[in-house]
PDB file of N, CA and C in Angstrom:
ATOM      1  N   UNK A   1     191.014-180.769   7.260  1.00  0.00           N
ATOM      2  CA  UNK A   1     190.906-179.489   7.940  1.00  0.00           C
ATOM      3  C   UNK A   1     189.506-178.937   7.704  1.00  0.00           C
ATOM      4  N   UNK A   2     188.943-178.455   8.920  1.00  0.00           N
ATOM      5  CA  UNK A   2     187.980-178.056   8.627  1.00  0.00           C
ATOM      6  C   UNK A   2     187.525-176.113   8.126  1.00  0.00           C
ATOM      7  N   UNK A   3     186.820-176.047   7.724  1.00  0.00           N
ATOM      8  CA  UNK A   3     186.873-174.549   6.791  1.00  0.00           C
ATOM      9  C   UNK A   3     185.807-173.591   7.671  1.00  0.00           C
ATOM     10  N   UNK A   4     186.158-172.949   7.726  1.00  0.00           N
ATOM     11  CA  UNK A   4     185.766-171.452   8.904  1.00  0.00           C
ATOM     12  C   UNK A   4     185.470-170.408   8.555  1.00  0.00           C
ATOM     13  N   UNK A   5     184.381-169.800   8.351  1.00  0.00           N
ATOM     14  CA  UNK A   5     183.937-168.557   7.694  1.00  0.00           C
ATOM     15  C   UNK A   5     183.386-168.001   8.990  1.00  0.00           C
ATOM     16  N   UNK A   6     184.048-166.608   9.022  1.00  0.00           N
ATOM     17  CA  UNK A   6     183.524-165.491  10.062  1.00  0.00           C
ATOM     18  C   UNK A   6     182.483-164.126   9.122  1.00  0.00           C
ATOM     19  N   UNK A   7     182.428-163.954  10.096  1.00  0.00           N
ATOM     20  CA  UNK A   7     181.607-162.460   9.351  1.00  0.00           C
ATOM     21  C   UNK A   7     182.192-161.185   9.997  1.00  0.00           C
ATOM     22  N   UNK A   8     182.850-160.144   9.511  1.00  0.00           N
ATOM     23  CA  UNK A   8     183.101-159.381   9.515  1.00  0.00           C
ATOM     24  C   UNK A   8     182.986-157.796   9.165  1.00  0.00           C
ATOM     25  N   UNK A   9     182.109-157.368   9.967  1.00  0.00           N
ATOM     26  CA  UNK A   9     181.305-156.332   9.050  1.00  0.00           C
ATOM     27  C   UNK A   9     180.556-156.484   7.915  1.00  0.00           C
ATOM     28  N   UNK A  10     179.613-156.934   8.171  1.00  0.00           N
ATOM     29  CA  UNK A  10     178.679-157.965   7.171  1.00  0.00           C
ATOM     30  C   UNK A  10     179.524-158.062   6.002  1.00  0.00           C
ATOM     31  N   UNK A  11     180.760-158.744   6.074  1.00  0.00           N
ATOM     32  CA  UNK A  11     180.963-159.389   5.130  1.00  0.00           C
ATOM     33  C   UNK A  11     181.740-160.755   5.350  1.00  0.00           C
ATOM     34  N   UNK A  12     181.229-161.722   4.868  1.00  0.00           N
ATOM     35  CA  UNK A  12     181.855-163.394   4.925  1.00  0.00           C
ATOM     36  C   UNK A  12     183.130-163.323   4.529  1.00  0.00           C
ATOM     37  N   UNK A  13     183.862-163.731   5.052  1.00  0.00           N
ATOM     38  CA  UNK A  13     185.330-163.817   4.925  1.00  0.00           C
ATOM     39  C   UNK A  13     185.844-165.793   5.775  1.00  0.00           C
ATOM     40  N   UNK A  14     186.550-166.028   4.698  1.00  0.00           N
ATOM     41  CA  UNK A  14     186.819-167.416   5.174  1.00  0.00           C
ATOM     42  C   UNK A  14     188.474-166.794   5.631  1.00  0.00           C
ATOM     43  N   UNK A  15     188.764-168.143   7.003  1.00  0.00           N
ATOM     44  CA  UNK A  15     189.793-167.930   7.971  1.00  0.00           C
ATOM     45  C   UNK A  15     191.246-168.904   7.339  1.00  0.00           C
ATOM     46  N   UNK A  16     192.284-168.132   6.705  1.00  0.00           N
ATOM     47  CA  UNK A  16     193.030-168.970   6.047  1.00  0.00           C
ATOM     48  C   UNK A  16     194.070-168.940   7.039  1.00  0.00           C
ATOM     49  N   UNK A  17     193.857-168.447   8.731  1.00  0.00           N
ATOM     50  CA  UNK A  17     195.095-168.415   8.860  1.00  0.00           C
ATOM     51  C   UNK A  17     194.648-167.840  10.453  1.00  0.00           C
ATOM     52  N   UNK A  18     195.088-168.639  11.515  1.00  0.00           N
ATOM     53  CA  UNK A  18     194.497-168.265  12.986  1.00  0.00           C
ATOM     54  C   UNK A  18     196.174-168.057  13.848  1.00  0.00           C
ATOM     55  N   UNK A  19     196.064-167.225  15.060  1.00  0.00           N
ATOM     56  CA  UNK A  19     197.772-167.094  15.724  1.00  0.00           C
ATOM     57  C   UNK A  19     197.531-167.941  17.343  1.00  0.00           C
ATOM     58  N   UNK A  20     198.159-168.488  17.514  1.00  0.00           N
ATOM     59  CA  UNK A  20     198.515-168.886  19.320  1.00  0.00           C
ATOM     60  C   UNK A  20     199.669-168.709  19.506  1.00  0.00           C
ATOM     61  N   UNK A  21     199.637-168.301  20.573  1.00  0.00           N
ATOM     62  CA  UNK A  21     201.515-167.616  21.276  1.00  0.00           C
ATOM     63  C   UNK A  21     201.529-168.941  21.870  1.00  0.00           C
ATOM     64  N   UNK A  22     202.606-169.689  21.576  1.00  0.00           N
ATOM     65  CA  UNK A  22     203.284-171.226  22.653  1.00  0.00           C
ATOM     66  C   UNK A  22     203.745-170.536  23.859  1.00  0.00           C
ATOM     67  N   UNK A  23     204.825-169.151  24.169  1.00  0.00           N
ATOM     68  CA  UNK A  23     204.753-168.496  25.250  1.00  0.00           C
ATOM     69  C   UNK A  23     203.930-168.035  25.869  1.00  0.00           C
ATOM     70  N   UNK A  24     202.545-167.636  25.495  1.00  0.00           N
ATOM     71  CA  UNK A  24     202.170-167.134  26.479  1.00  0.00           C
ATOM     72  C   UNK A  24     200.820-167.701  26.462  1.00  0.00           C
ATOM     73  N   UNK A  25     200.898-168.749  25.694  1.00  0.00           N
ATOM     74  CA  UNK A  25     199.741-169.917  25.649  1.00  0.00           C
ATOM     75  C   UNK A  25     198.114-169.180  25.490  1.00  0.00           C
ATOM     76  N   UNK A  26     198.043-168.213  24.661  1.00  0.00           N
ATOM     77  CA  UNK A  26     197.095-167.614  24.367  1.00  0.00           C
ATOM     78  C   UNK A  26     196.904-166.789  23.081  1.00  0.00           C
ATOM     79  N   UNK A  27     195.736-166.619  22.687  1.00  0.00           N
ATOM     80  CA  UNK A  27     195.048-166.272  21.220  1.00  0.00           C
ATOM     81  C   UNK A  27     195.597-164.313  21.248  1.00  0.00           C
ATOM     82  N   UNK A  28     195.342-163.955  19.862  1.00  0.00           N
ATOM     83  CA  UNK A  28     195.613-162.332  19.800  1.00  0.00           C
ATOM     84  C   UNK A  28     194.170-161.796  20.584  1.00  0.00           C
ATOM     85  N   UNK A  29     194.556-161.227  21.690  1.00  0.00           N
ATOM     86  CA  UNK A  29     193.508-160.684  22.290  1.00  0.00           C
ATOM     87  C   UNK A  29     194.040-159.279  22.437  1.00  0.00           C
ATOM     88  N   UNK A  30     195.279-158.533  22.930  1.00  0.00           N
ATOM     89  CA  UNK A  30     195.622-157.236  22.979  1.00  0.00           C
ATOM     90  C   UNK A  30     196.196-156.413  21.893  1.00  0.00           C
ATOM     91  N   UNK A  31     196.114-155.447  22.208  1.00  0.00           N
ATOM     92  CA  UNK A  31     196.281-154.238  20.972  1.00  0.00           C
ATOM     93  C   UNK A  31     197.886-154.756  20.626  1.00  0.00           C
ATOM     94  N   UNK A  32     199.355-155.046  21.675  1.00  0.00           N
ATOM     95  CA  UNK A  32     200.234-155.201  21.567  1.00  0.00           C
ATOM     96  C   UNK A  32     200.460-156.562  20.534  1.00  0.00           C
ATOM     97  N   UNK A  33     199.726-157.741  21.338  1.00  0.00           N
ATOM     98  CA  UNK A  33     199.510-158.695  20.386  1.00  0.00           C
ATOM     99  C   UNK A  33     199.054-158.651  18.769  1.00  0.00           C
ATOM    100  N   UNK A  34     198.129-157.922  18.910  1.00  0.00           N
ATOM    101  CA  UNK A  34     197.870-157.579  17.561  1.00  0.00           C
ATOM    102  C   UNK A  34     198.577-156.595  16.263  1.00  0.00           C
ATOM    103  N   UNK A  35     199.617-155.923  16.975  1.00  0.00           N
ATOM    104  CA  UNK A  35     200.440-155.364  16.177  1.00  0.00           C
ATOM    105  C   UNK A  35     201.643-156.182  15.912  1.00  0.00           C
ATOM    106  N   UNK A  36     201.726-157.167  17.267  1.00  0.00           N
ATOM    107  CA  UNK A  36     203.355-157.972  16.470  1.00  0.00           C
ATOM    108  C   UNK A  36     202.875-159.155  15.028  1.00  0.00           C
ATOM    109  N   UNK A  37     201.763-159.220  15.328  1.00  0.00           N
ATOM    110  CA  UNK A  37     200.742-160.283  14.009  1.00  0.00           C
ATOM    111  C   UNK A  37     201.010-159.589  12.605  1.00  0.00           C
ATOM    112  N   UNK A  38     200.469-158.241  13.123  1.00  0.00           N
ATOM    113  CA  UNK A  38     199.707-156.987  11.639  1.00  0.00           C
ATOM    114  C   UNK A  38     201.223-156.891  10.719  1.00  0.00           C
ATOM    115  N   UNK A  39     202.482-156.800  11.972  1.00  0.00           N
ATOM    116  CA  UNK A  39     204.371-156.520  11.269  1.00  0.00           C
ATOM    117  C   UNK A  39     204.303-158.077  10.930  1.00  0.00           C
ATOM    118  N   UNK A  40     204.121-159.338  11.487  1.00  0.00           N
ATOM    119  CA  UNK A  40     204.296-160.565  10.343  1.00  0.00           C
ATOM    120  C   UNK A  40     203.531-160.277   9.232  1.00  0.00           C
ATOM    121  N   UNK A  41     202.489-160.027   9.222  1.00  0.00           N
ATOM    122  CA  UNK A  41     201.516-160.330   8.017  1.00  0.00           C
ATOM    123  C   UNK A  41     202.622-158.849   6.555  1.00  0.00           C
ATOM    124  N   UNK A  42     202.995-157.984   7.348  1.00  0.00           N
ATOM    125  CA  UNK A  42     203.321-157.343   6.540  1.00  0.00           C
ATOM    126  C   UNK A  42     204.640-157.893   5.862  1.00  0.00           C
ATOM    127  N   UNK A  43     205.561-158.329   6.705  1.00  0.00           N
ATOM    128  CA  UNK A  43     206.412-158.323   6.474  1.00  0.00           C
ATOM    129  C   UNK A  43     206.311-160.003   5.674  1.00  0.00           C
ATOM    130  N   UNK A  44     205.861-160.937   5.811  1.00  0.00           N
ATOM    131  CA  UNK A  44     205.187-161.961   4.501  1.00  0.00           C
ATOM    132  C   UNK A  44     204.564-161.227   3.464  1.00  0.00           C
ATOM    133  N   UNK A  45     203.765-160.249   3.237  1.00  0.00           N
ATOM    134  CA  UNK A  45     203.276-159.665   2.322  1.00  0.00           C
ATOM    135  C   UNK A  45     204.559-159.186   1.421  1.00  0.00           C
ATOM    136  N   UNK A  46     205.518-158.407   2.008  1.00  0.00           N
ATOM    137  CA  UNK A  46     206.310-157.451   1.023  1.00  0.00           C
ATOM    138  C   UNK A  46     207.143-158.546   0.592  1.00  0.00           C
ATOM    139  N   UNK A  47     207.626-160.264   0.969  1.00  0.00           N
ATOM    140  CA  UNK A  47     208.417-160.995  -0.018  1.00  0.00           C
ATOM    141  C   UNK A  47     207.279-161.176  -0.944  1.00  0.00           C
ATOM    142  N   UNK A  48     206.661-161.290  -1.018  1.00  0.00           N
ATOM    143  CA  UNK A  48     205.427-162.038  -2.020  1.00  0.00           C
ATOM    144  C   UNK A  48     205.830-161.536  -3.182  1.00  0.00           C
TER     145      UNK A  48
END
């Protein structure tokens, strides 16, 4: 696998983790998309 560092508000941040919808065959591009991501990430966060 290859390793992916973005920059993000000047700060380097490596990519442990990218989304594609198989339905709708596309990357998080909308605000809607991006909130059903932000409730996974949370909701993996709070078993941790």
């Amino acid at each position: 696998m290859k390793r992916q560092v973005v920059e993000v508000n000047g700060i380097l941040c490596e990519v442990v983790a990218t989304y594609f919808d198989e339905v709708t065959k596309k990357k998080i591009t909308s605000e809607e998309d991006k909130k059903i991501v932000s409730d996974i990430f949370r909701e993996v966060l709070n078993t941790i």
